[in-house]
C-alpha atoms as a PDB file:
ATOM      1  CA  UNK A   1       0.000   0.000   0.000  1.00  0.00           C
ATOM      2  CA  UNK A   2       1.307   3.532  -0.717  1.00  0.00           C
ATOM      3  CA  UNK A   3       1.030   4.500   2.581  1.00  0.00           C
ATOM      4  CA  UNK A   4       3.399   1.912   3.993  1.00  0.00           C
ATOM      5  CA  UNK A   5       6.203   2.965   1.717  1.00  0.00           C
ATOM      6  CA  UNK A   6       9.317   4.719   3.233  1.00  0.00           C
ATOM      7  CA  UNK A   7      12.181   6.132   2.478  1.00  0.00           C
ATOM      8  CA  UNK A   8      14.244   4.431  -0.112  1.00  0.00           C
ATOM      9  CA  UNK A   9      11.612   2.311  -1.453  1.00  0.00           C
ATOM     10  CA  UNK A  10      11.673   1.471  -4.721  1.00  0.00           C
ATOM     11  CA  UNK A  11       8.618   2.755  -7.056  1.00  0.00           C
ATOM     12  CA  UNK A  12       7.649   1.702 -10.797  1.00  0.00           C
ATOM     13  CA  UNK A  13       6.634   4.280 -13.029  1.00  0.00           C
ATOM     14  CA  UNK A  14       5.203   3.176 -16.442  1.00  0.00           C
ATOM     15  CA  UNK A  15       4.764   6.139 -18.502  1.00  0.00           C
ATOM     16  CA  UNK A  16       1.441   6.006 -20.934  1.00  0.00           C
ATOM     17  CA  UNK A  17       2.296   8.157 -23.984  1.00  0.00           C
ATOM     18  CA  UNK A  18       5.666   7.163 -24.669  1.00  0.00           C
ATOM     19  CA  UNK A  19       6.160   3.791 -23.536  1.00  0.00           C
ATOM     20  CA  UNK A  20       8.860   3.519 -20.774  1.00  0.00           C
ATOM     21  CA  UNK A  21       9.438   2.306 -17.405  1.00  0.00           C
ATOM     22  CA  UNK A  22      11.831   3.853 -14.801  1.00  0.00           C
ATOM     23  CA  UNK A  23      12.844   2.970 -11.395  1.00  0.00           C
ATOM     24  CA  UNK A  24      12.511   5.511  -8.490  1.00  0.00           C
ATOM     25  CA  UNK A  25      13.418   6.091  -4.742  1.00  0.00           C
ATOM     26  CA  UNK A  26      10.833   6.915  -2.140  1.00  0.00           C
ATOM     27  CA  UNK A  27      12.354  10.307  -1.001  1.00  0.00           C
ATOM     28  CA  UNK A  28       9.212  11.310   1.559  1.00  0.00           C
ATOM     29  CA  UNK A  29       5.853   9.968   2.238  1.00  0.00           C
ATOM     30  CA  UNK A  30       3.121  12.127   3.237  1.00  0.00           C
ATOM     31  CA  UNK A  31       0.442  11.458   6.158  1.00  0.00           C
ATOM     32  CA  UNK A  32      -2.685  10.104   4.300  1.00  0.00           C
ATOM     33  CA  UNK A  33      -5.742  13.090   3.882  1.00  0.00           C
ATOM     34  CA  UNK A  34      -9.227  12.274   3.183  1.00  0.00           C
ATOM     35  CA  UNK A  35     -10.241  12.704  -0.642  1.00  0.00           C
ATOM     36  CA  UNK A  36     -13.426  14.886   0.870  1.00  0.00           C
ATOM     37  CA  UNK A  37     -15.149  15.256   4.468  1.00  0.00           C
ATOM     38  CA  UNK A  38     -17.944  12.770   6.030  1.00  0.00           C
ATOM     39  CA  UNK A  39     -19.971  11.603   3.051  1.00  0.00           C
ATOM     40  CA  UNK A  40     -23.342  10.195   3.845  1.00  0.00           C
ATOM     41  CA  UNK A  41     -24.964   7.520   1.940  1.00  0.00           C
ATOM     42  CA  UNK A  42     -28.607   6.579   2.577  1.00  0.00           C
ATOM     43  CA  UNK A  43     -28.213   8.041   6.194  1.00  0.00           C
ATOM     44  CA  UNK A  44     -25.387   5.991   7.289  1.00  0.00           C
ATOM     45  CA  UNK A  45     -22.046   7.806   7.853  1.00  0.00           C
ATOM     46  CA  UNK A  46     -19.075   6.294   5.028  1.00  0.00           C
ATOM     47  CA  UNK A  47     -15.181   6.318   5.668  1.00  0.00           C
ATOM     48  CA  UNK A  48     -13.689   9.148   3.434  1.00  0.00           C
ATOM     49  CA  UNK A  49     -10.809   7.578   0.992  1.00  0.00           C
ATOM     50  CA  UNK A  50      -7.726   8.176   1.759  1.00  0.00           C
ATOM     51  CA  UNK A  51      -5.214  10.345  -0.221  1.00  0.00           C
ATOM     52  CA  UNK A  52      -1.503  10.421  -0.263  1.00  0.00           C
ATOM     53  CA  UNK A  53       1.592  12.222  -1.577  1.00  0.00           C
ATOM     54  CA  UNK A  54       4.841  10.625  -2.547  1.00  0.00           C
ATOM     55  CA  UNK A  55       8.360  12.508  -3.104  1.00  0.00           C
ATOM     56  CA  UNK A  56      10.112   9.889  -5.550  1.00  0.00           C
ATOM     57  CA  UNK A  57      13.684  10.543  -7.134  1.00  0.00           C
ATOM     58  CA  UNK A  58      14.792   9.708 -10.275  1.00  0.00           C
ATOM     59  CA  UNK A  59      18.056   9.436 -11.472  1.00  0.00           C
ATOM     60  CA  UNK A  60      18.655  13.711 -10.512  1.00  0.00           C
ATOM     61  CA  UNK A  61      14.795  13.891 -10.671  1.00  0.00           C
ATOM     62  CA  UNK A  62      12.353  14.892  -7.689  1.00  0.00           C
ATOM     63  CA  UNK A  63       9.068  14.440  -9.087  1.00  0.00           C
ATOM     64  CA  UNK A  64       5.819  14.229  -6.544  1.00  0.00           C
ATOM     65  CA  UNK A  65       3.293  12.001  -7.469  1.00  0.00           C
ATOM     66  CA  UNK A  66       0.076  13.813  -5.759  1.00  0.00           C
ATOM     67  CA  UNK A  67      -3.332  12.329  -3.943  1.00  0.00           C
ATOM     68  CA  UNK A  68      -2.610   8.427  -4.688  1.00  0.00           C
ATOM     69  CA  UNK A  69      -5.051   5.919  -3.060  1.00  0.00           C
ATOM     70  CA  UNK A  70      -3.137   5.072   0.442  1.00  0.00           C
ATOM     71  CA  UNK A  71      -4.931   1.726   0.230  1.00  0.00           C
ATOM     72  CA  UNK A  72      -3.505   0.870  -2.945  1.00  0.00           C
ATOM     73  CA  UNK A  73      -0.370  -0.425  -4.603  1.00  0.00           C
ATOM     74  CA  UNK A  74      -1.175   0.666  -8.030  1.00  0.00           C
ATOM     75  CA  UNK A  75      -2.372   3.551  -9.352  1.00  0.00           C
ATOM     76  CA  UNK A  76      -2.843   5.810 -12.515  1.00  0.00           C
ATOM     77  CA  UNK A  77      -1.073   8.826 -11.777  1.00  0.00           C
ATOM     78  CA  UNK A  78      -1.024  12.066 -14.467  1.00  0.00           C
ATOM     79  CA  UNK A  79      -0.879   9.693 -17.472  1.00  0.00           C
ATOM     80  CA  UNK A  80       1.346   7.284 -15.426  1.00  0.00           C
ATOM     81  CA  UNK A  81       0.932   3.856 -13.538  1.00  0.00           C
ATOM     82  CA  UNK A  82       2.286   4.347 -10.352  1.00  0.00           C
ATOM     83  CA  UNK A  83       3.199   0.525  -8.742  1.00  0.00           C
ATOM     84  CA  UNK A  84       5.264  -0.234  -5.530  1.00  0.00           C
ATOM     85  CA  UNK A  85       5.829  -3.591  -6.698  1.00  0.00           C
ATOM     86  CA  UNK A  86       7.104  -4.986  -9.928  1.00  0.00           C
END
């Protein structure tokens, strides 16, 4: 799950329009923030899903992938699949 990564982690980045896959390095993790507040659904109260930012390097790179699912451990990212796992 994204939110268990830390520092020096590895990350897989597949990038969509021109087909290539590069290898990053968990730089920071940030704490996971609800995608909105209390949603209700037929009167019952539902858990909010949980967002999370990721600092990943590289090569000289610092790119920040922004609001991936915490609960996750792949996700499509700005025209990129985001994996923590080969």
């Amino acid at each position: 799950m994204f939110s268990n990564l830390r520092n020096g982690a590895p990350v897989y980045i597949l990038h969509k329009q021109e087909p290539k896959v590069e290898i990053g390095e968990v730089v920071s993790v940030g704490q996971p923030q609800p995608q909105y507040n209390i949603a209700y659904q037929n009167g019952m109260m539902q858990q909010p899903k949980m967002l999370v930012d990721v600092r990943v390097k590289i090569g000289e790179q610092t790119i920040d992938l922004q609001k991936l699912p915490s609960d996750l451990t792949v996700a499509d990212c700005n025209g990129m699949v985001v994996s923590e796992t080969k």
